[in-house]
PDB file of N, CA and C in Angstrom:
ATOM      1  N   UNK A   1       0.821  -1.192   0.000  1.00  0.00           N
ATOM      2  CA  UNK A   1       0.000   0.000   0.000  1.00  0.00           C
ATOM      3  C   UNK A   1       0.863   1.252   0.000  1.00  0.00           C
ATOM      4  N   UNK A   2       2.220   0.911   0.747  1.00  0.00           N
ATOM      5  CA  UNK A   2       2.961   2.404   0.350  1.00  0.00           C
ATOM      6  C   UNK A   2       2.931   3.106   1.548  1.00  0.00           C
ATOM      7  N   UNK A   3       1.849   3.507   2.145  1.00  0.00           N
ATOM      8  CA  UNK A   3       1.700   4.206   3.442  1.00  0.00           C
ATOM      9  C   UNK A   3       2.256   3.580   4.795  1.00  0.00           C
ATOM     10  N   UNK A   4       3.641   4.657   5.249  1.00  0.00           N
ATOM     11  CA  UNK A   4       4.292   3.881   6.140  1.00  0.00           C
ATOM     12  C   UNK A   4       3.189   3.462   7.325  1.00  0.00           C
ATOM     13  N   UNK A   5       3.636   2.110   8.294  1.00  0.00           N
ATOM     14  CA  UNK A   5       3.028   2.415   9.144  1.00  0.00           C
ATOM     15  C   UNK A   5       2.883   2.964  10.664  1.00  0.00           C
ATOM     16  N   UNK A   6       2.092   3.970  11.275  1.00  0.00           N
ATOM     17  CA  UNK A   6       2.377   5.104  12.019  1.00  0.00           C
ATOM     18  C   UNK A   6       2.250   4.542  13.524  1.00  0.00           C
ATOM     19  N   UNK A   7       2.820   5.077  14.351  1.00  0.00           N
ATOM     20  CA  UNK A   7       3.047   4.616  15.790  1.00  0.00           C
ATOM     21  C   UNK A   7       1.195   4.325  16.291  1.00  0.00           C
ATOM     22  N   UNK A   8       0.496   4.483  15.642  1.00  0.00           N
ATOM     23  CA  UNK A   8      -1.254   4.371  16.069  1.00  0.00           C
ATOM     24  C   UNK A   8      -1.400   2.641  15.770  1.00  0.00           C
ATOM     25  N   UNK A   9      -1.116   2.586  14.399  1.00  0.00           N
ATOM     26  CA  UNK A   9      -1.123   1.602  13.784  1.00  0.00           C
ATOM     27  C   UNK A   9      -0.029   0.466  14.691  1.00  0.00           C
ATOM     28  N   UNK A  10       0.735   0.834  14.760  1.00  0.00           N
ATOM     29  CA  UNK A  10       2.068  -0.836  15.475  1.00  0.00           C
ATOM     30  C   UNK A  10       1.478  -0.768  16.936  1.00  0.00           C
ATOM     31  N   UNK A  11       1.012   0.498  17.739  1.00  0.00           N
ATOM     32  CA  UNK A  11       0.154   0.188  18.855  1.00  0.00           C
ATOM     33  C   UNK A  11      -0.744  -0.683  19.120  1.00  0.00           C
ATOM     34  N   UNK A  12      -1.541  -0.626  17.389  1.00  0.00           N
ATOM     35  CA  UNK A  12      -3.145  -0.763  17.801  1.00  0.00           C
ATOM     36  C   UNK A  12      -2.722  -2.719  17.642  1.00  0.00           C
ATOM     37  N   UNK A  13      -1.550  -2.633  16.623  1.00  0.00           N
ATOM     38  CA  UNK A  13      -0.717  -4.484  16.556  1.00  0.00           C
ATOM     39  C   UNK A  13      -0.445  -5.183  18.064  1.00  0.00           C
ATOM     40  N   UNK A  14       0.488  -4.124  18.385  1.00  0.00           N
ATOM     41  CA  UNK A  14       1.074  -4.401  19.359  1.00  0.00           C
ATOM     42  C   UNK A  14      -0.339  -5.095  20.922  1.00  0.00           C
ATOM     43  N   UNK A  15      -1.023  -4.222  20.912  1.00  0.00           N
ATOM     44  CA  UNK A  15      -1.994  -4.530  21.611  1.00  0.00           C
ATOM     45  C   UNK A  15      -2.880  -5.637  21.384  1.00  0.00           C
ATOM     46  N   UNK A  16      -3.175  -5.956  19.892  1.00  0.00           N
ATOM     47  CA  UNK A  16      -3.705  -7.402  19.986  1.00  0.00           C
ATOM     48  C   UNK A  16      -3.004  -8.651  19.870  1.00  0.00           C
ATOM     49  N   UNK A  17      -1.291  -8.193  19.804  1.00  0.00           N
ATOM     50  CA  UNK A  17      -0.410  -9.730  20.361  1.00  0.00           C
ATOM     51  C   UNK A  17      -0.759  -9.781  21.807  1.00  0.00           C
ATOM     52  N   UNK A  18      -0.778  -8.453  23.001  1.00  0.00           N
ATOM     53  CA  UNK A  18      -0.694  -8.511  24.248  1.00  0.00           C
ATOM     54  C   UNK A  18      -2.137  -9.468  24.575  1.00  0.00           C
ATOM     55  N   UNK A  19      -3.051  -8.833  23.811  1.00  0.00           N
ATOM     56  CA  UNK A  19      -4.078  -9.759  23.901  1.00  0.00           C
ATOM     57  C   UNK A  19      -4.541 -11.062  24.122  1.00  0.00           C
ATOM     58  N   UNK A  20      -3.182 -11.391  22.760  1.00  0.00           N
ATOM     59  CA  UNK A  20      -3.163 -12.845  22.600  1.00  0.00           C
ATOM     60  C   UNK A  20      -2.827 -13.747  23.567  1.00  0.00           C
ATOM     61  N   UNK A  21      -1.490 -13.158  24.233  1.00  0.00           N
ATOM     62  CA  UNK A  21      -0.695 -13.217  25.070  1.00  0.00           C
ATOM     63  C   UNK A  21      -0.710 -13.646  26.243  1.00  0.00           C
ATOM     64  N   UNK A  22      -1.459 -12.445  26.605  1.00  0.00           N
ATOM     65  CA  UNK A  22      -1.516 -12.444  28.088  1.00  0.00           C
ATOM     66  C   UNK A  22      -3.286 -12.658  28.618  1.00  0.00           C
ATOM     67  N   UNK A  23      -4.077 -12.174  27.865  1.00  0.00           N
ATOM     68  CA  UNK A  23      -5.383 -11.912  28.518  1.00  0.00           C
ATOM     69  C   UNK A  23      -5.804 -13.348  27.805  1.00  0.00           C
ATOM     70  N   UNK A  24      -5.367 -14.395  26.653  1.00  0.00           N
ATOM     71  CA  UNK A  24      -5.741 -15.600  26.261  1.00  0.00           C
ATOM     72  C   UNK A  24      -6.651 -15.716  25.243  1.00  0.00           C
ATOM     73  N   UNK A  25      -6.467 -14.710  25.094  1.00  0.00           N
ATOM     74  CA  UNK A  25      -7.644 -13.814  22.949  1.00  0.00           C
ATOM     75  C   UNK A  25      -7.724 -14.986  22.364  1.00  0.00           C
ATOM     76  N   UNK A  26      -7.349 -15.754  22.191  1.00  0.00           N
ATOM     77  CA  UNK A  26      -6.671 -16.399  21.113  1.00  0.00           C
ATOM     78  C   UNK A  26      -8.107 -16.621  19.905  1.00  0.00           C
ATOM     79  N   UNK A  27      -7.572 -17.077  18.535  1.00  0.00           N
ATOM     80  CA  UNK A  27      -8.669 -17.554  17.503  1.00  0.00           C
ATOM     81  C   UNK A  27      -9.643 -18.709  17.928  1.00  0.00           C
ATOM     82  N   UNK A  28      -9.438 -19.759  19.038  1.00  0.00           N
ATOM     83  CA  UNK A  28      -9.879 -20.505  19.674  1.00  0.00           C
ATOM     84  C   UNK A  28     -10.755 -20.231  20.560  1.00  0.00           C
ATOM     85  N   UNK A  29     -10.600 -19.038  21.399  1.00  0.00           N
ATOM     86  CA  UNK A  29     -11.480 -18.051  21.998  1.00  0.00           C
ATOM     87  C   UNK A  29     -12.589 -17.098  21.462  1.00  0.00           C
ATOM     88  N   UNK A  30     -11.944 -16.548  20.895  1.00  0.00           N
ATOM     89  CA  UNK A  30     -12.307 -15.164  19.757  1.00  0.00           C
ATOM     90  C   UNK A  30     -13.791 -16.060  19.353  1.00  0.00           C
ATOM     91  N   UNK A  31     -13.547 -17.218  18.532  1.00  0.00           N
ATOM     92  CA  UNK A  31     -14.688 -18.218  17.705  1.00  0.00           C
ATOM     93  C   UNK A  31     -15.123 -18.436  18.579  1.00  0.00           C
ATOM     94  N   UNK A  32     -15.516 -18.522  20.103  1.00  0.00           N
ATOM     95  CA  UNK A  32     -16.638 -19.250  20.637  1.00  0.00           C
ATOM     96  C   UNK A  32     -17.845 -17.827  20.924  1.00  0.00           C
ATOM     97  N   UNK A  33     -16.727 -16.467  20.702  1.00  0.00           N
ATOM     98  CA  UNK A  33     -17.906 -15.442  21.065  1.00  0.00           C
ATOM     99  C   UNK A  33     -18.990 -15.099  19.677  1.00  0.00           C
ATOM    100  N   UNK A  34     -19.767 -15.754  19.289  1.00  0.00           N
ATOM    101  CA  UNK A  34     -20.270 -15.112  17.838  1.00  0.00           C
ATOM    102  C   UNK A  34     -21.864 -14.353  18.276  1.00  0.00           C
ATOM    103  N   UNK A  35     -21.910 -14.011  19.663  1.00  0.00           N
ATOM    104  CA  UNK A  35     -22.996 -13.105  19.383  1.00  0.00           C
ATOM    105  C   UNK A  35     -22.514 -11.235  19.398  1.00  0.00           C
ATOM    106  N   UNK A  36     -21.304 -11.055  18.987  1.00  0.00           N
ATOM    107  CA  UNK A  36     -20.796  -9.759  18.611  1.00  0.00           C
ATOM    108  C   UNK A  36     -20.435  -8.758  20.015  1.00  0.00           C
ATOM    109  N   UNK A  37     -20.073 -10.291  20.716  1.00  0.00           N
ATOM    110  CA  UNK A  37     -19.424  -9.731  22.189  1.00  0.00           C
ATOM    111  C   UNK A  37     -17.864  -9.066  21.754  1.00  0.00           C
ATOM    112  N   UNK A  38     -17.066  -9.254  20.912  1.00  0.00           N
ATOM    113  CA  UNK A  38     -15.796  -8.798  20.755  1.00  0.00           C
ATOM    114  C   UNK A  38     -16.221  -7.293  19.925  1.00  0.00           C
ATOM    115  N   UNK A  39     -16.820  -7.037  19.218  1.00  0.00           N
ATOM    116  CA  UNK A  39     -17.815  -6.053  18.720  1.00  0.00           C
ATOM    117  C   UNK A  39     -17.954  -4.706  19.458  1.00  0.00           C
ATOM    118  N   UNK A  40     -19.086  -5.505  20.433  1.00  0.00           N
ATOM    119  CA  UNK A  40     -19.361  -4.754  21.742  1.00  0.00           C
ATOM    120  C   UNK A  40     -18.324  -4.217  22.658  1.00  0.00           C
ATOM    121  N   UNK A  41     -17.510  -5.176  22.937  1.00  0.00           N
ATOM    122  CA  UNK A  41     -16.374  -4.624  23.892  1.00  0.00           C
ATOM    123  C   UNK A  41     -15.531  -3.331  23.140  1.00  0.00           C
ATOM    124  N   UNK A  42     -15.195  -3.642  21.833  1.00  0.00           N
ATOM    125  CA  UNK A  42     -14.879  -2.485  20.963  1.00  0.00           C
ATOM    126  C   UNK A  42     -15.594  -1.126  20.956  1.00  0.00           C
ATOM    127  N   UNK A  43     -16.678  -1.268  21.240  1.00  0.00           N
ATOM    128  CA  UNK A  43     -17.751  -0.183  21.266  1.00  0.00           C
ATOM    129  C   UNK A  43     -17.734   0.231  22.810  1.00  0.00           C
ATOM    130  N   UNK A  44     -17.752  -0.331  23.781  1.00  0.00           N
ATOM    131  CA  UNK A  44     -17.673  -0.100  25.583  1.00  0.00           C
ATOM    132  C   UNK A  44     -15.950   0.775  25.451  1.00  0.00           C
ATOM    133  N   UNK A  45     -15.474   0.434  24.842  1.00  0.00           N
ATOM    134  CA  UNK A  45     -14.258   1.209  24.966  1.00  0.00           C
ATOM    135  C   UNK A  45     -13.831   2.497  23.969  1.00  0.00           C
ATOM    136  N   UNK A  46     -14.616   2.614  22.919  1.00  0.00           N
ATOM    137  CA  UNK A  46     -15.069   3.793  22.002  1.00  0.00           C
ATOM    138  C   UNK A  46     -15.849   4.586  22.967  1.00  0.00           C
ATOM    139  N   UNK A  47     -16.916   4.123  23.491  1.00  0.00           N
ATOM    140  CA  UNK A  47     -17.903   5.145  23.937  1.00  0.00           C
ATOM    141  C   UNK A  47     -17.543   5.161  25.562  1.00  0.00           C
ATOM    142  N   UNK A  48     -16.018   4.703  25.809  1.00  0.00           N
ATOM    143  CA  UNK A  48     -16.188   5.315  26.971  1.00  0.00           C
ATOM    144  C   UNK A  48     -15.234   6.841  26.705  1.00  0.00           C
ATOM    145  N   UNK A  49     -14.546   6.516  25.586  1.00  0.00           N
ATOM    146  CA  UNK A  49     -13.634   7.957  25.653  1.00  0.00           C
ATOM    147  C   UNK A  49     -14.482   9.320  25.343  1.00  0.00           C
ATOM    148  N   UNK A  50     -15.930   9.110  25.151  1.00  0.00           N
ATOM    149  CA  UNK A  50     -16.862  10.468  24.966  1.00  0.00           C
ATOM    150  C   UNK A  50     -16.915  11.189  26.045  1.00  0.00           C
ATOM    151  N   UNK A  51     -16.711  10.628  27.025  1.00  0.00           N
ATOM    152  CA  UNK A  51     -16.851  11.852  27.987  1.00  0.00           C
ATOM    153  C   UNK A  51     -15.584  12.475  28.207  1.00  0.00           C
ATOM    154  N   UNK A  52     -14.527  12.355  28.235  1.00  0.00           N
ATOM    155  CA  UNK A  52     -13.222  13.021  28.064  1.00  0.00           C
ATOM    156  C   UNK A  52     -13.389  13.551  26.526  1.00  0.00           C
ATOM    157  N   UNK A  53     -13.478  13.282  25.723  1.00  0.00           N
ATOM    158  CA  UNK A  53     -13.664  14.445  24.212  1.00  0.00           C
ATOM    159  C   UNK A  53     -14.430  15.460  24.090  1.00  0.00           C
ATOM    160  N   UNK A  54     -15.808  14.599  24.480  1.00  0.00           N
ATOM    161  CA  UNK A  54     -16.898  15.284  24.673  1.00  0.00           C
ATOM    162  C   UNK A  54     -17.649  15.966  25.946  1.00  0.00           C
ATOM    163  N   UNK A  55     -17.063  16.950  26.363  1.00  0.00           N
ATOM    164  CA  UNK A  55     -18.103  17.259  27.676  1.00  0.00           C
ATOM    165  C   UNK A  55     -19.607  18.061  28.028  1.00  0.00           C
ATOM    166  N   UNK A  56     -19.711  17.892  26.617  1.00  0.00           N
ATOM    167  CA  UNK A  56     -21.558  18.460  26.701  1.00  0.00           C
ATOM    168  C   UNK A  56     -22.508  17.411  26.605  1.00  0.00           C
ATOM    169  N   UNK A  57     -21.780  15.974  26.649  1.00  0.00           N
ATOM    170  CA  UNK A  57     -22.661  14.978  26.603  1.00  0.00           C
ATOM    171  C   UNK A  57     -23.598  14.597  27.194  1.00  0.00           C
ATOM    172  N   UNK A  58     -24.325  14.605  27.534  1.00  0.00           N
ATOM    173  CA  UNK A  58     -26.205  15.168  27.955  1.00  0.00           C
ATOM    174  C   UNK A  58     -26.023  14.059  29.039  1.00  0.00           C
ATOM    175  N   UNK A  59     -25.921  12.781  29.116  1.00  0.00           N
ATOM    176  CA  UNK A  59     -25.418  11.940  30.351  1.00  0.00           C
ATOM    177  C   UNK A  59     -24.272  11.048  29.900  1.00  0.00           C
ATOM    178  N   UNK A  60     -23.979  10.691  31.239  1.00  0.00           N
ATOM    179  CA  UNK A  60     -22.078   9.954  31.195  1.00  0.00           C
ATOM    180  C   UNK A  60     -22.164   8.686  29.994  1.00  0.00           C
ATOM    181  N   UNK A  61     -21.150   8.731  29.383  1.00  0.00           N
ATOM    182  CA  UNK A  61     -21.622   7.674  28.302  1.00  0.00           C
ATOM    183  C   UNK A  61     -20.159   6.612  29.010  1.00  0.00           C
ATOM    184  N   UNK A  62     -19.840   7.059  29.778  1.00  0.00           N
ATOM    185  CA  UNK A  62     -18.725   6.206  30.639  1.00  0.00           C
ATOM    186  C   UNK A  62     -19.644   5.393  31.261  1.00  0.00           C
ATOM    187  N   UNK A  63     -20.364   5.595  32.060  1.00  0.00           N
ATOM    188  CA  UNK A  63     -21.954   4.531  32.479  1.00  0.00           C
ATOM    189  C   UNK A  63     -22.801   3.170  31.720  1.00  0.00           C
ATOM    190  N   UNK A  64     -22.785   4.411  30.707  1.00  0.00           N
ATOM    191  CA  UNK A  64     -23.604   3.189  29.490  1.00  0.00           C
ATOM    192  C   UNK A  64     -22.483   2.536  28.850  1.00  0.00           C
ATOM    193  N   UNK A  65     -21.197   2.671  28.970  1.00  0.00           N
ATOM    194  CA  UNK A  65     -20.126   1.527  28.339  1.00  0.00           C
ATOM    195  C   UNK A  65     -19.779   0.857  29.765  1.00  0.00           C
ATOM    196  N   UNK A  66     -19.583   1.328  30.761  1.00  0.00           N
ATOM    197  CA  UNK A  66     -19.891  -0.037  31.705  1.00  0.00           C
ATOM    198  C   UNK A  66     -20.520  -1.305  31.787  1.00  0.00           C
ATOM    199  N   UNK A  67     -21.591  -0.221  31.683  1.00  0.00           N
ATOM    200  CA  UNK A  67     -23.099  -1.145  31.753  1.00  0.00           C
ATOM    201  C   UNK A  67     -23.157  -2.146  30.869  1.00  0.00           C
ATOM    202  N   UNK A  68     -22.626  -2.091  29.230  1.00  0.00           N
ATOM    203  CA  UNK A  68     -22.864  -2.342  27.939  1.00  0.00           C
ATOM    204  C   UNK A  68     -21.843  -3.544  28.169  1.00  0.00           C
ATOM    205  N   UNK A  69     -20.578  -3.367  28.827  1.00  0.00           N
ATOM    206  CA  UNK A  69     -19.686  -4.313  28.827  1.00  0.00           C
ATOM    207  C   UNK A  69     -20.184  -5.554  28.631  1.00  0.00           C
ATOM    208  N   UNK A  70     -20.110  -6.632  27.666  1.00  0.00           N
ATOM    209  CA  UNK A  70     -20.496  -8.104  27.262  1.00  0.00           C
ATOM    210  C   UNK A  70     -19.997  -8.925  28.292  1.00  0.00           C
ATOM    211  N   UNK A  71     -18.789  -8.791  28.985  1.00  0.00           N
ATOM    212  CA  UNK A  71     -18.122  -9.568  30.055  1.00  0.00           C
ATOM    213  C   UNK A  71     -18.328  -9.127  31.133  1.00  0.00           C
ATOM    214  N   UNK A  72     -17.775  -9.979  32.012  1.00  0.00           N
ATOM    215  CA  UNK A  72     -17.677 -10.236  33.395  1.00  0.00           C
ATOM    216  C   UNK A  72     -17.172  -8.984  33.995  1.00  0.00           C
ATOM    217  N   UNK A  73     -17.467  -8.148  35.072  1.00  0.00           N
ATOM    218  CA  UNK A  73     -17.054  -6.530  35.497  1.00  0.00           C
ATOM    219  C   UNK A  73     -15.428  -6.433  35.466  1.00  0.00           C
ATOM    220  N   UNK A  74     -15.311  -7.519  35.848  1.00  0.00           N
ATOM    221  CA  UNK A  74     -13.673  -7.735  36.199  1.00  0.00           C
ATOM    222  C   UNK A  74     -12.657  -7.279  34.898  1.00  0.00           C
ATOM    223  N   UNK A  75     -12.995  -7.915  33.648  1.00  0.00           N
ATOM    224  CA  UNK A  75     -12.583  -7.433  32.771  1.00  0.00           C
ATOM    225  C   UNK A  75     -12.878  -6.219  32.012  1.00  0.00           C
ATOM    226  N   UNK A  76     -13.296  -5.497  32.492  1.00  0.00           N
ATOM    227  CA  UNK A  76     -13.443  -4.056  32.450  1.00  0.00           C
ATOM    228  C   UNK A  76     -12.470  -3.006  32.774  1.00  0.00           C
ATOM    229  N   UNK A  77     -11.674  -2.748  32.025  1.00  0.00           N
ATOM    230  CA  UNK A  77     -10.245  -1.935  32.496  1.00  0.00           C
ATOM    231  C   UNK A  77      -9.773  -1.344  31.781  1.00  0.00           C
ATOM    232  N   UNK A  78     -11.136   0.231  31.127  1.00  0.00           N
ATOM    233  CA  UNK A  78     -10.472   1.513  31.146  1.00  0.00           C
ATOM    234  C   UNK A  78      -9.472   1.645  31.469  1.00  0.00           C
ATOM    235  N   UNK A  79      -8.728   2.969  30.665  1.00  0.00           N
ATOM    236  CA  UNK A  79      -7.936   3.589  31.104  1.00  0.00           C
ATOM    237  C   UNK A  79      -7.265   5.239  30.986  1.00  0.00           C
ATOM    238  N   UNK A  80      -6.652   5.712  29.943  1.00  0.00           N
ATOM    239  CA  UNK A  80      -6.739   6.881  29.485  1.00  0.00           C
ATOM    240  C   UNK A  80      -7.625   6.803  28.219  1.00  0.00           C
ATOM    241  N   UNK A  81      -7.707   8.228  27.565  1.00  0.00           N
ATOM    242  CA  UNK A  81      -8.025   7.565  25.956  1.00  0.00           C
ATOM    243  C   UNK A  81      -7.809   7.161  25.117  1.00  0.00           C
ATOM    244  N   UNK A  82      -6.309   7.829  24.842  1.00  0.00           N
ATOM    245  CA  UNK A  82      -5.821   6.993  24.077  1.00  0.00           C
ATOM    246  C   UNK A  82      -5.665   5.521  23.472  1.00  0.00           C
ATOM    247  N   UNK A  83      -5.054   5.087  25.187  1.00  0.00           N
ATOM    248  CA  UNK A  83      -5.244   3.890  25.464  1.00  0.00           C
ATOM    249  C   UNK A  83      -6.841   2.982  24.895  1.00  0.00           C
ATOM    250  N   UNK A  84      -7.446   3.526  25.564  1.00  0.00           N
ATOM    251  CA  UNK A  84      -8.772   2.765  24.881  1.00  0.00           C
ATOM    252  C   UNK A  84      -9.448   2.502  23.841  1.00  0.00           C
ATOM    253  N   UNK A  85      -8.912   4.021  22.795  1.00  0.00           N
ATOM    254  CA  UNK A  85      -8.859   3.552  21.786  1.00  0.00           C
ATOM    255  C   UNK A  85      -8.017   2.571  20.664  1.00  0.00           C
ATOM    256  N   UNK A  86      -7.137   2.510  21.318  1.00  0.00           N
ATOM    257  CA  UNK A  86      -6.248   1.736  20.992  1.00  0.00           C
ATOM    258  C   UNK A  86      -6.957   0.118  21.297  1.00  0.00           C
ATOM    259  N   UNK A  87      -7.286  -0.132  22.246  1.00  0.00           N
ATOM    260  CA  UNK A  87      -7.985  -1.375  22.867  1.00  0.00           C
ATOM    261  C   UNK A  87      -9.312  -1.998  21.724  1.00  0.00           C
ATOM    262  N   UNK A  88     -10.089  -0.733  21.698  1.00  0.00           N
ATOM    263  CA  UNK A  88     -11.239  -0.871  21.096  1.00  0.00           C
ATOM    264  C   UNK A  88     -10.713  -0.947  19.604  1.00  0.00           C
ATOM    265  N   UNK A  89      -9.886  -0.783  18.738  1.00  0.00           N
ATOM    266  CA  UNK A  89      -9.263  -1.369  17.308  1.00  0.00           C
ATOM    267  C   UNK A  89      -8.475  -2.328  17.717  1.00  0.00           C
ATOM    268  N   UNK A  90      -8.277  -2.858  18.426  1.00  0.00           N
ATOM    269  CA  UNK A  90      -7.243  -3.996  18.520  1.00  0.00           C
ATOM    270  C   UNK A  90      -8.774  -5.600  18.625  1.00  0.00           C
ATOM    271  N   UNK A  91      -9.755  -4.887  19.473  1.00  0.00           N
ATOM    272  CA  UNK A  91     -10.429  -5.589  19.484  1.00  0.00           C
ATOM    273  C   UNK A  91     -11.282  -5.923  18.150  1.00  0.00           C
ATOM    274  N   UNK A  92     -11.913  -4.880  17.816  1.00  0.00           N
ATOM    275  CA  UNK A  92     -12.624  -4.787  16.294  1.00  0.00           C
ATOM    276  C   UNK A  92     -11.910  -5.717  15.256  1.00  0.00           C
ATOM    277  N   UNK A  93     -10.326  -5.416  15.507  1.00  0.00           N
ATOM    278  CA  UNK A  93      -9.535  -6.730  14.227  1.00  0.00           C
ATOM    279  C   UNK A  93      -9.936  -7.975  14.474  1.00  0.00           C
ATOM    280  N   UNK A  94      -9.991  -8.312  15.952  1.00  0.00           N
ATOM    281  CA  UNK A  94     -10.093  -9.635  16.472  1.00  0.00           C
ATOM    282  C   UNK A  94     -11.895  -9.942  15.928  1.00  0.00           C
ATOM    283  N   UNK A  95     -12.640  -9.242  15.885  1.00  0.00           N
ATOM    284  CA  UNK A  95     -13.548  -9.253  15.282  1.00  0.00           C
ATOM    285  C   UNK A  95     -13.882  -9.615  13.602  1.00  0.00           C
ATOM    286  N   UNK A  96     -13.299  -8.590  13.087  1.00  0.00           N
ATOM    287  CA  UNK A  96     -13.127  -8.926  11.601  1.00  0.00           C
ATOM    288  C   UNK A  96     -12.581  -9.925  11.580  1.00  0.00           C
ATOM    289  N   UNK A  97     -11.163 -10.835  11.954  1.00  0.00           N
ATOM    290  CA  UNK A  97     -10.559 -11.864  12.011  1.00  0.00           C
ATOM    291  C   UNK A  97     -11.815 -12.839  12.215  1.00  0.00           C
ATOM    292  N   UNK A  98     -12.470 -12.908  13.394  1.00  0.00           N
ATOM    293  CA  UNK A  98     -13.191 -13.942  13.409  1.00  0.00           C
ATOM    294  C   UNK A  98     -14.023 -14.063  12.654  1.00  0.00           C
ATOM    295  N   UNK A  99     -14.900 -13.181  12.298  1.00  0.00           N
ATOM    296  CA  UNK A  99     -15.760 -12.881  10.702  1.00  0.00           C
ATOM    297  C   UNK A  99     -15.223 -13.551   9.426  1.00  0.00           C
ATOM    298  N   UNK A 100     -14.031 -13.365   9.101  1.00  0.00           N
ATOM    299  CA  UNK A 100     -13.117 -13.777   8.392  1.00  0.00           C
ATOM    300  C   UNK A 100     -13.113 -15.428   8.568  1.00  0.00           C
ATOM    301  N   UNK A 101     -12.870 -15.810   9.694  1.00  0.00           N
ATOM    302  CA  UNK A 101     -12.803 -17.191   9.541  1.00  0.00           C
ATOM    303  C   UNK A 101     -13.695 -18.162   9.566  1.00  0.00           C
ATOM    304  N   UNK A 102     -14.896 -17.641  10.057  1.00  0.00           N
ATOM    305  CA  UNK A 102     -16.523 -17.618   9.709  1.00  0.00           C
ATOM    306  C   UNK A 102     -16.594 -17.949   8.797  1.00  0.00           C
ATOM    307  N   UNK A 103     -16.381 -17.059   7.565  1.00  0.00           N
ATOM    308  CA  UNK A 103     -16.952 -17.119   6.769  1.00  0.00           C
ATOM    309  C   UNK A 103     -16.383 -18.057   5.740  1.00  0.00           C
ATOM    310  N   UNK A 104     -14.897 -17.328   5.642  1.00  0.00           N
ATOM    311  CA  UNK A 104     -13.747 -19.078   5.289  1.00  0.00           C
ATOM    312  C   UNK A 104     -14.523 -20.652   5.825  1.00  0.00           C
ATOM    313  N   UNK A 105     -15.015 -20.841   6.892  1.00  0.00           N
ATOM    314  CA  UNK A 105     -15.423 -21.826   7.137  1.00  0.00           C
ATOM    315  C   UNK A 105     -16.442 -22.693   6.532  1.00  0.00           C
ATOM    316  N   UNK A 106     -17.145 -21.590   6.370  1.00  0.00           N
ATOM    317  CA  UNK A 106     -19.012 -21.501   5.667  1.00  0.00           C
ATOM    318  C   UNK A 106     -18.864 -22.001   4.334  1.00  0.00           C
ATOM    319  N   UNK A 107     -17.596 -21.429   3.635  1.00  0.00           N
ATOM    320  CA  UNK A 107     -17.516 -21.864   1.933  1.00  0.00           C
ATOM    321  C   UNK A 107     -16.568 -22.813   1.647  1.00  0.00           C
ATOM    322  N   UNK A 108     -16.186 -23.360   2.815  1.00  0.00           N
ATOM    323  CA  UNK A 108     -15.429 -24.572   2.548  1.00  0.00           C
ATOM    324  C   UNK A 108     -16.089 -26.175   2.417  1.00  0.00           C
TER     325      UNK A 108
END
């Protein structure tokens, strides 16, 4: 593609090896969630950085991505924003990935 790739990008990598890694992501995992819990968690961590961007937001949307969290409370671990956004694309790949192998599966 040509376009180097930028410290956002080897982050947003870097974070779904840690994934793999350490928290136990793995494609073996990833495939047992198919009701768009890896999705969701992507989205609990998008919509929690609105209230730090956004502060006219009519109520805490840090609340409703709590709340929204697909997992267990425990695994719930905000942090700055950056950070979270970073989390929430690391997760979304793991998403498309599993979509991906879905669907590889389906036409085989």
């Amino acid at each position: 593609m040509g376009r180097p790739v930028t410290d956002a990008m080897f982050d947003v990598l870097l974070e779904r090896e840690r994934q793999v890694a350490l928290e136990g992501m793995t494609e073996a995992h990833d495939d047992a969630h198919v009701q768009g819990e890896l999705a969701g968690a992507a989205a609990c961590y998008l919509l929690n950085t609105l209230d730090v961007a956004e502060p006219f937001v009519p109520c805490s949307a840090q609340v409703y991505a709590a709340e929204l969290w697909p997992w267990a409370r425990g695994w719930w671990k905000p942090k700055d924003r950056r950070r979270d956004l970073v989390r929430a694309a690391a997760l979304a790949i793991a998403e498309v990935e599993r979509l991906d192998r879905m669907e590889a599966g389906d036409a085989e």
